[in-house]
PDB file of N, CA and C in Angstrom:
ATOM      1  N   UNK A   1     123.270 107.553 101.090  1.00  0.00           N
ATOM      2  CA  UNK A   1     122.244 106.539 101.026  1.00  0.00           C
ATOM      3  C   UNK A   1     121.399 106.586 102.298  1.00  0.00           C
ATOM      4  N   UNK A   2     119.969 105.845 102.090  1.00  0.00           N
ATOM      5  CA  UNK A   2     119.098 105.983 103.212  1.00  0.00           C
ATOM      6  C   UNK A   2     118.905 104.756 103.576  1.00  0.00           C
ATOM      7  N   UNK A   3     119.095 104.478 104.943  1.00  0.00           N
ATOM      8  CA  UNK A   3     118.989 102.983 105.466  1.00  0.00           C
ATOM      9  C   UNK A   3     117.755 102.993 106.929  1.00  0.00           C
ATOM     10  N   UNK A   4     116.980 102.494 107.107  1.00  0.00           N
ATOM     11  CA  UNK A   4     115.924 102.305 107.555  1.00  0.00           C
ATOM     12  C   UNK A   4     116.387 101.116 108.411  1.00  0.00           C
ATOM     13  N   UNK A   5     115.754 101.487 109.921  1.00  0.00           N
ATOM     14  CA  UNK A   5     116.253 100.746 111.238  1.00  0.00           C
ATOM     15  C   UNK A   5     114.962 100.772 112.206  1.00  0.00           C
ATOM     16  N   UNK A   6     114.669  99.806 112.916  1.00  0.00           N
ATOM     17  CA  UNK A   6     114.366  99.651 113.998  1.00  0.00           C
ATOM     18  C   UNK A   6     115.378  99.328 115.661  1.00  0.00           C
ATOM     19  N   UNK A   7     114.856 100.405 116.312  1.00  0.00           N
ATOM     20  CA  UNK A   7     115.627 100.055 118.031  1.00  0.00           C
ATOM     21  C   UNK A   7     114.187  99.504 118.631  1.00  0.00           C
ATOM     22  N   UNK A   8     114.474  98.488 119.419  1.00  0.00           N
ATOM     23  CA  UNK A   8     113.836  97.936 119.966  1.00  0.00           C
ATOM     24  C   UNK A   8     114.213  98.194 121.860  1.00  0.00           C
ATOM     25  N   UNK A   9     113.815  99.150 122.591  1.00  0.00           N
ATOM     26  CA  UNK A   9     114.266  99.057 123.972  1.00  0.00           C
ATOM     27  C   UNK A   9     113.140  98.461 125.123  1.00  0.00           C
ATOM     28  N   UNK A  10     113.895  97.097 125.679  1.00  0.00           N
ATOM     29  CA  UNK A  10     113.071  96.822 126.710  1.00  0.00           C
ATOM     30  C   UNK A  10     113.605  97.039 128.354  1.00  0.00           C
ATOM     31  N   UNK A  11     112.683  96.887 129.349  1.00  0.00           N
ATOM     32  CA  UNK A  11     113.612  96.568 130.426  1.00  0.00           C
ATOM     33  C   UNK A  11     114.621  95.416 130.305  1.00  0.00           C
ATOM     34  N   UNK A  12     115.593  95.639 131.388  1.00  0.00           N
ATOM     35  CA  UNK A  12     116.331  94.391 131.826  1.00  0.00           C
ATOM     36  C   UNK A  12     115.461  93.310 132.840  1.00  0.00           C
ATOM     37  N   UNK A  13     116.014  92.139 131.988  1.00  0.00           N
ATOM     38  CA  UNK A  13     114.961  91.026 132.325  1.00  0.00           C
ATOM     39  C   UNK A  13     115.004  91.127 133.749  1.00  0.00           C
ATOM     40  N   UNK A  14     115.804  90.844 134.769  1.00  0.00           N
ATOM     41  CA  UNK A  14     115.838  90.997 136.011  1.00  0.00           C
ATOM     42  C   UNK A  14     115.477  92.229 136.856  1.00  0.00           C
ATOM     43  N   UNK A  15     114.606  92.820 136.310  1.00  0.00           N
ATOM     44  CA  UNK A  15     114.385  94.321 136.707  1.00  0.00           C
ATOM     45  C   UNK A  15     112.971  94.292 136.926  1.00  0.00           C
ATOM     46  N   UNK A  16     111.751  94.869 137.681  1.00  0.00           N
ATOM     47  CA  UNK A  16     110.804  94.962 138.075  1.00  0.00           C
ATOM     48  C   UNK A  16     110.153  96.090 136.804  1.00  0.00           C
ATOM     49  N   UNK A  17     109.077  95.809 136.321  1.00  0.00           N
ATOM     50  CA  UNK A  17     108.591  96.218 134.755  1.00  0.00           C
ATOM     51  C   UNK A  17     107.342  96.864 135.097  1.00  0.00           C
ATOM     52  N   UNK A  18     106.819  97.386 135.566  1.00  0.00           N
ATOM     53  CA  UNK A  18     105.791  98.497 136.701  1.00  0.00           C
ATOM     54  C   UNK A  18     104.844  98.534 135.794  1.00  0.00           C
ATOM     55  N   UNK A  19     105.069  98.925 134.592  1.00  0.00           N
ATOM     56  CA  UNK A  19     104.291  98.674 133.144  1.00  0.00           C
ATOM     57  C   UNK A  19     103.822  97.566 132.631  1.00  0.00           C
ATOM     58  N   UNK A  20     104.275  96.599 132.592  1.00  0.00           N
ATOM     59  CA  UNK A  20     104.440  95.007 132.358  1.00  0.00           C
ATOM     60  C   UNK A  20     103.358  94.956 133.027  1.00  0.00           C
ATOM     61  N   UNK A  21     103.510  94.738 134.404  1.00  0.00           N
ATOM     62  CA  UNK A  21     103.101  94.187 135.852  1.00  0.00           C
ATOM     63  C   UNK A  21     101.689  94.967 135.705  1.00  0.00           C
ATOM     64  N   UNK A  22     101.240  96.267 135.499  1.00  0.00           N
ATOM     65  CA  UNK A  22     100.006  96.694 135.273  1.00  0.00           C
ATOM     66  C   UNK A  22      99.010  95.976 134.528  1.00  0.00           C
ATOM     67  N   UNK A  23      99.461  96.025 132.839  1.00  0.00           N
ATOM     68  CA  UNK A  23      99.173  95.337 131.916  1.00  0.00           C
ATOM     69  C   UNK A  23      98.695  94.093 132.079  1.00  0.00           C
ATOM     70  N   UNK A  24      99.643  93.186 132.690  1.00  0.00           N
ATOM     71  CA  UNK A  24      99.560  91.717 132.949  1.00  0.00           C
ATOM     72  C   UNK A  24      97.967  91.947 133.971  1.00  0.00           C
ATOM     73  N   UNK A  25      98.037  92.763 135.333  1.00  0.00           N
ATOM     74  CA  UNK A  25      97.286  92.273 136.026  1.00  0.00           C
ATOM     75  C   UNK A  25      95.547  92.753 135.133  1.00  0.00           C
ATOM     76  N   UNK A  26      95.888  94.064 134.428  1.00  0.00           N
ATOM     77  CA  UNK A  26      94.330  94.254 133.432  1.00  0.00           C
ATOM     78  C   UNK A  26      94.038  93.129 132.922  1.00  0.00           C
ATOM     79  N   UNK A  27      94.772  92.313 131.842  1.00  0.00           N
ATOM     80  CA  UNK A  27      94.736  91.318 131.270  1.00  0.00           C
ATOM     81  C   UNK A  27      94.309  90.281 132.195  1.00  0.00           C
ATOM     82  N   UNK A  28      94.738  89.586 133.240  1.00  0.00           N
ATOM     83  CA  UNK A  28      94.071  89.124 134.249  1.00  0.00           C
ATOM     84  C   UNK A  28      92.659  89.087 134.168  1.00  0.00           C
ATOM     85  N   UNK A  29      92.364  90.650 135.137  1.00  0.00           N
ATOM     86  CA  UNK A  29      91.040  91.040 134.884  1.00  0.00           C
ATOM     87  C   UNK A  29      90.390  90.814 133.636  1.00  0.00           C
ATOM     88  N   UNK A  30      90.476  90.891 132.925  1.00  0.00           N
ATOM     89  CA  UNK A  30      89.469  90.714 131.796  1.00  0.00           C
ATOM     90  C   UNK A  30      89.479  89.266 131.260  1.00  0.00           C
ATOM     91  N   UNK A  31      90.215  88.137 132.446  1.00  0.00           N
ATOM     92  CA  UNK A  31      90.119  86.559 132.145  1.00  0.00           C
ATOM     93  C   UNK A  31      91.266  86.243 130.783  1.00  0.00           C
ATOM     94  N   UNK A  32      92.199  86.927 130.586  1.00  0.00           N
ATOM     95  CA  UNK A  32      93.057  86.320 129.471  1.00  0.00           C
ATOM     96  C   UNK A  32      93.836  86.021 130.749  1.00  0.00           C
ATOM     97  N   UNK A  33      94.577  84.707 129.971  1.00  0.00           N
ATOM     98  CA  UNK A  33      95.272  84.170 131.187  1.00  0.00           C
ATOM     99  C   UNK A  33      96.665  84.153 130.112  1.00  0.00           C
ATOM    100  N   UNK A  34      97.765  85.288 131.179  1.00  0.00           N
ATOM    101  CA  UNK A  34      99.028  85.485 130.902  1.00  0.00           C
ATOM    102  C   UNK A  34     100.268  85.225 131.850  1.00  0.00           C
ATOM    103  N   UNK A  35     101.238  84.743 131.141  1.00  0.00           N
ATOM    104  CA  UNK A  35     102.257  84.639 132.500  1.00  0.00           C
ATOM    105  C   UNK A  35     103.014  85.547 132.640  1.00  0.00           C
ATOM    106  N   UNK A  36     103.551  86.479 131.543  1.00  0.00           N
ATOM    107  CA  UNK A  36     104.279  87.835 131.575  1.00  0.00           C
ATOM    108  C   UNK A  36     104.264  88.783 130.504  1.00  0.00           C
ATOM    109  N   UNK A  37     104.162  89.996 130.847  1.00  0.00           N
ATOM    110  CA  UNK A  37     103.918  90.854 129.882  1.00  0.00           C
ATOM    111  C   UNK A  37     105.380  92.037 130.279  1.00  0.00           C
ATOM    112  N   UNK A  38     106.067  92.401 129.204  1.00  0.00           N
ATOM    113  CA  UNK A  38     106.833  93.413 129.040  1.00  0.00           C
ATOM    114  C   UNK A  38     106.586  94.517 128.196  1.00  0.00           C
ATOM    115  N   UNK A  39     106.570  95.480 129.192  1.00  0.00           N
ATOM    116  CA  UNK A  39     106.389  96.739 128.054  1.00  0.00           C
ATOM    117  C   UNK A  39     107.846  97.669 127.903  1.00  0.00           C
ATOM    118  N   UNK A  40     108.101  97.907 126.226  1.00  0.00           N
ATOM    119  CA  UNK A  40     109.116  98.181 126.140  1.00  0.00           C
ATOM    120  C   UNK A  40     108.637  99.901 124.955  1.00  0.00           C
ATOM    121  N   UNK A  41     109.538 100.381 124.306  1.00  0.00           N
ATOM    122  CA  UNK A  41     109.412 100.838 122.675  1.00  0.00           C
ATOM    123  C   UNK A  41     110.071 100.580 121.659  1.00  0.00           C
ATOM    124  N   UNK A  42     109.144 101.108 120.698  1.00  0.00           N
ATOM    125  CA  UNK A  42     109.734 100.421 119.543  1.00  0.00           C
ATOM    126  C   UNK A  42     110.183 101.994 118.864  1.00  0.00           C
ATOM    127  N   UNK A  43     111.283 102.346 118.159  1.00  0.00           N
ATOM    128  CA  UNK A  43     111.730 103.125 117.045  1.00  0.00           C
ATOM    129  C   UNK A  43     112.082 103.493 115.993  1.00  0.00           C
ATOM    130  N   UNK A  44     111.090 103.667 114.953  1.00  0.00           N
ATOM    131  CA  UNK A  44     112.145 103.526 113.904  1.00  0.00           C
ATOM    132  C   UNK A  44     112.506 104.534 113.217  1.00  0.00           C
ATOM    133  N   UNK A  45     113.851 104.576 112.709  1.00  0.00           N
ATOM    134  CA  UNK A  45     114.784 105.677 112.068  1.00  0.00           C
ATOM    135  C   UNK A  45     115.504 105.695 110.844  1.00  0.00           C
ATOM    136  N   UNK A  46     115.102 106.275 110.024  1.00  0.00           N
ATOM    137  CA  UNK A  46     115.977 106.487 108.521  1.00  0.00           C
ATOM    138  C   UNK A  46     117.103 107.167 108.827  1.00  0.00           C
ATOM    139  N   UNK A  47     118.433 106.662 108.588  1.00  0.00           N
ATOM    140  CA  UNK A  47     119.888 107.219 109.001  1.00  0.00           C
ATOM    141  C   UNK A  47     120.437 107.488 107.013  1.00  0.00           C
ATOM    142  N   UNK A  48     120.544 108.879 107.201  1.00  0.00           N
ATOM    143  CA  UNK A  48     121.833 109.077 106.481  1.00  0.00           C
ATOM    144  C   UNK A  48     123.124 108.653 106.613  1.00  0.00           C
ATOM    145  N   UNK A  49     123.938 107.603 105.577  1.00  0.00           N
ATOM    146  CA  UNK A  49     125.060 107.492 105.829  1.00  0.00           C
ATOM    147  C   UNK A  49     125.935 106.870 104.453  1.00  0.00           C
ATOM    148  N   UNK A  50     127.052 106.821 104.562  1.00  0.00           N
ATOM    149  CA  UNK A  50     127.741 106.724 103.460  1.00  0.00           C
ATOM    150  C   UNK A  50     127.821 104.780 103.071  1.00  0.00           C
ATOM    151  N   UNK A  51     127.296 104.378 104.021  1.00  0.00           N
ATOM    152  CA  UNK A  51     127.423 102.494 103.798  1.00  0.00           C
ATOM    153  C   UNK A  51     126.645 102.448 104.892  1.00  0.00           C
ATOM    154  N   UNK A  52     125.924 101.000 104.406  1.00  0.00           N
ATOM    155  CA  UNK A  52     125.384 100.002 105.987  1.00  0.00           C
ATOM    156  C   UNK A  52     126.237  99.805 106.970  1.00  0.00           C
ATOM    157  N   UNK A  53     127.477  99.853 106.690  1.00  0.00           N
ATOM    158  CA  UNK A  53     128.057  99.758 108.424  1.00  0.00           C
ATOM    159  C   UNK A  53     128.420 100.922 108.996  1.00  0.00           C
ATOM    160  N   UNK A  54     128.129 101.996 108.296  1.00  0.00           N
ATOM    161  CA  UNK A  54     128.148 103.587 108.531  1.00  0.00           C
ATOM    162  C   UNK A  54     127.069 103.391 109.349  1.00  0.00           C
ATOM    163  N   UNK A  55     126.276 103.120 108.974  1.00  0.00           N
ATOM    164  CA  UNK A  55     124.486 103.592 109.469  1.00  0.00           C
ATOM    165  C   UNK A  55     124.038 102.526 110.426  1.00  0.00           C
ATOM    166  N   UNK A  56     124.548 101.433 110.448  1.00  0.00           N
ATOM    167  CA  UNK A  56     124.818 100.393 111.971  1.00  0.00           C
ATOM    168  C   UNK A  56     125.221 100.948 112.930  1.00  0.00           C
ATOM    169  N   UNK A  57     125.984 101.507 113.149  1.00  0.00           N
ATOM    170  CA  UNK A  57     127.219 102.073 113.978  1.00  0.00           C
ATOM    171  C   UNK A  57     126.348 103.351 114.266  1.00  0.00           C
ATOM    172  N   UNK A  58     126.131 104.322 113.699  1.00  0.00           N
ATOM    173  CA  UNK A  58     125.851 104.990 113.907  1.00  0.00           C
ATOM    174  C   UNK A  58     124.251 105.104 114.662  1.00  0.00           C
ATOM    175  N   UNK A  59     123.758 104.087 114.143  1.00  0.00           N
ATOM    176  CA  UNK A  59     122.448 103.715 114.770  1.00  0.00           C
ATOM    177  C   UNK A  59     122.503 103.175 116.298  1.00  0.00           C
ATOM    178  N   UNK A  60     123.774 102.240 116.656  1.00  0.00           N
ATOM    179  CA  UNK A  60     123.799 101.320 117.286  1.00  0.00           C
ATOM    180  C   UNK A  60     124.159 102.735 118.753  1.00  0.00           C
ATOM    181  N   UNK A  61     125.032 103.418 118.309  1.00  0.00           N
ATOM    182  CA  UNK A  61     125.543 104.584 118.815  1.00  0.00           C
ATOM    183  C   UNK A  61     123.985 105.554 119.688  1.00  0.00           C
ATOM    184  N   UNK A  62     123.475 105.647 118.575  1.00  0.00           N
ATOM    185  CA  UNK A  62     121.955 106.256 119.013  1.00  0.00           C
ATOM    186  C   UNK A  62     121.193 105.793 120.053  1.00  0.00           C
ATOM    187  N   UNK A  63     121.363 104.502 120.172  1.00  0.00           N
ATOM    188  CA  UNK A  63     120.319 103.813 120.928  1.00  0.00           C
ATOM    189  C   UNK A  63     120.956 103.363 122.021  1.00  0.00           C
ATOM    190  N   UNK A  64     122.610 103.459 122.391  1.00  0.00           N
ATOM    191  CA  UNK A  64     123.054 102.959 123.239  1.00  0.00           C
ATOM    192  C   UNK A  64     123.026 104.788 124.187  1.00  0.00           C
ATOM    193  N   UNK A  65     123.235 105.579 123.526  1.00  0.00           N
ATOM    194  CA  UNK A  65     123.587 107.148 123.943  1.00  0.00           C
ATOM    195  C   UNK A  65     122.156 107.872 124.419  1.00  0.00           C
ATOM    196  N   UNK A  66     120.795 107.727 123.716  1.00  0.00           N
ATOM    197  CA  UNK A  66     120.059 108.462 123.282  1.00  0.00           C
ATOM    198  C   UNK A  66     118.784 107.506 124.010  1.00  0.00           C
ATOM    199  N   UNK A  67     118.643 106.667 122.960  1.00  0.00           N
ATOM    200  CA  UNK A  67     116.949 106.072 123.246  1.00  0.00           C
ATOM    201  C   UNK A  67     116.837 104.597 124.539  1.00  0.00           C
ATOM    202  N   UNK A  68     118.104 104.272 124.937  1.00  0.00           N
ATOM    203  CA  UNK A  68     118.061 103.240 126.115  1.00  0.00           C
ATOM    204  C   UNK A  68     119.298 104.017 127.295  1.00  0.00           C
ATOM    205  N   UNK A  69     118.711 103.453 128.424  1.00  0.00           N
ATOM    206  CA  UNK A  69     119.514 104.031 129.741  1.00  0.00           C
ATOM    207  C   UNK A  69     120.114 102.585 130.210  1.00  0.00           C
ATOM    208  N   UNK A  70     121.570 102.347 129.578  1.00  0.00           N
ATOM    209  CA  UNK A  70     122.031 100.914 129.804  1.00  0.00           C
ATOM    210  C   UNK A  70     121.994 100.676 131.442  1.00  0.00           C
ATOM    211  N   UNK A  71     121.689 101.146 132.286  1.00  0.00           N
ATOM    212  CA  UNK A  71     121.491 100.558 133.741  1.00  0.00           C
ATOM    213  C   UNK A  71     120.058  99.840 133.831  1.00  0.00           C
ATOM    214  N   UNK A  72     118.823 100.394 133.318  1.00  0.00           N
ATOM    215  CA  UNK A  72     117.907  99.788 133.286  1.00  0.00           C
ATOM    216  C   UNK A  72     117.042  98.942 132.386  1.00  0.00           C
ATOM    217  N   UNK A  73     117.733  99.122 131.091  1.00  0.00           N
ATOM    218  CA  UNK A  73     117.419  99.258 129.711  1.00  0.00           C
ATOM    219  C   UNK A  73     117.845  97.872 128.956  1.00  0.00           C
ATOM    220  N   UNK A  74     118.114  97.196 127.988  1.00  0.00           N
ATOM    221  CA  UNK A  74     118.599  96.654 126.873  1.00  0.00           C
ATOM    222  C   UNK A  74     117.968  96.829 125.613  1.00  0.00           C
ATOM    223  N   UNK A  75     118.562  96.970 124.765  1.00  0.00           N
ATOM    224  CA  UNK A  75     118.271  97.245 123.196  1.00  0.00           C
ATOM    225  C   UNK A  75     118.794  96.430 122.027  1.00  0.00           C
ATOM    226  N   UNK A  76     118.183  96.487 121.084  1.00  0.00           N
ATOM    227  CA  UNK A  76     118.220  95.563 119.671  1.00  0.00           C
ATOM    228  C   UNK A  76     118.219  96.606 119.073  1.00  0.00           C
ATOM    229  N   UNK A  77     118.997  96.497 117.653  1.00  0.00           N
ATOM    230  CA  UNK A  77     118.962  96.897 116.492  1.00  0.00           C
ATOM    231  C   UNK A  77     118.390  96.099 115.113  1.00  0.00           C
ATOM    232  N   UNK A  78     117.427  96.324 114.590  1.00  0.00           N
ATOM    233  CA  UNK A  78     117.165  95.622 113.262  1.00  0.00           C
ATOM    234  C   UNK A  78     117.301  96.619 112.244  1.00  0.00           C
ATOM    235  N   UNK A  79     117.720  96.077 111.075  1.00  0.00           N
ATOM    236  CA  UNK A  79     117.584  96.339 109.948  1.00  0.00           C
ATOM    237  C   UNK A  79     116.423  96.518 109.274  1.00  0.00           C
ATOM    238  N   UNK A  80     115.828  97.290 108.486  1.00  0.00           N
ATOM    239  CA  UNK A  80     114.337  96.901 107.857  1.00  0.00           C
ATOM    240  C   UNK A  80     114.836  97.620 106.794  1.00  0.00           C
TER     241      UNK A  80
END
């Protein structure tokens, strides 16, 4: 079966966001008035697997191994 996922990786909230912090200050400039901006990515992936908690796991696996660096990183998994 084919199960369809989103990873969601942002910084860690307590972490300095260099990207964020750019963004925010353009936005500034151009008079939108913001209090914080995070820039993160978004992924999404069709997993082959034999069940939804096959393809959880295995997803969850991906994004903890592959698409986030848990020292700087945190990640979500959704379903879609």
């Amino acid at each position: 079966m084919r199960f369809k996922f989103r990873v969601i990786v942002m910084p860690k909230r307590d972490l300095l966001d260099p990207q964020g912090r750019a963004v925010a200050g353009v936005l500034r400039d151009m008079g939108v008035r913001v209090e914080d901006v995070r820039v993160g990515k978004s992924i999404n992936l069709i997993v082959e697997a034999e069940s939804e908690e096959e393809a959880e796991r295995t997803v969850d696996r991906i994004a903890r191994d592959v698409l986030s660096n848990p020292i700087i990183e945190d990640y979500t998994v959704q379903r879609l």
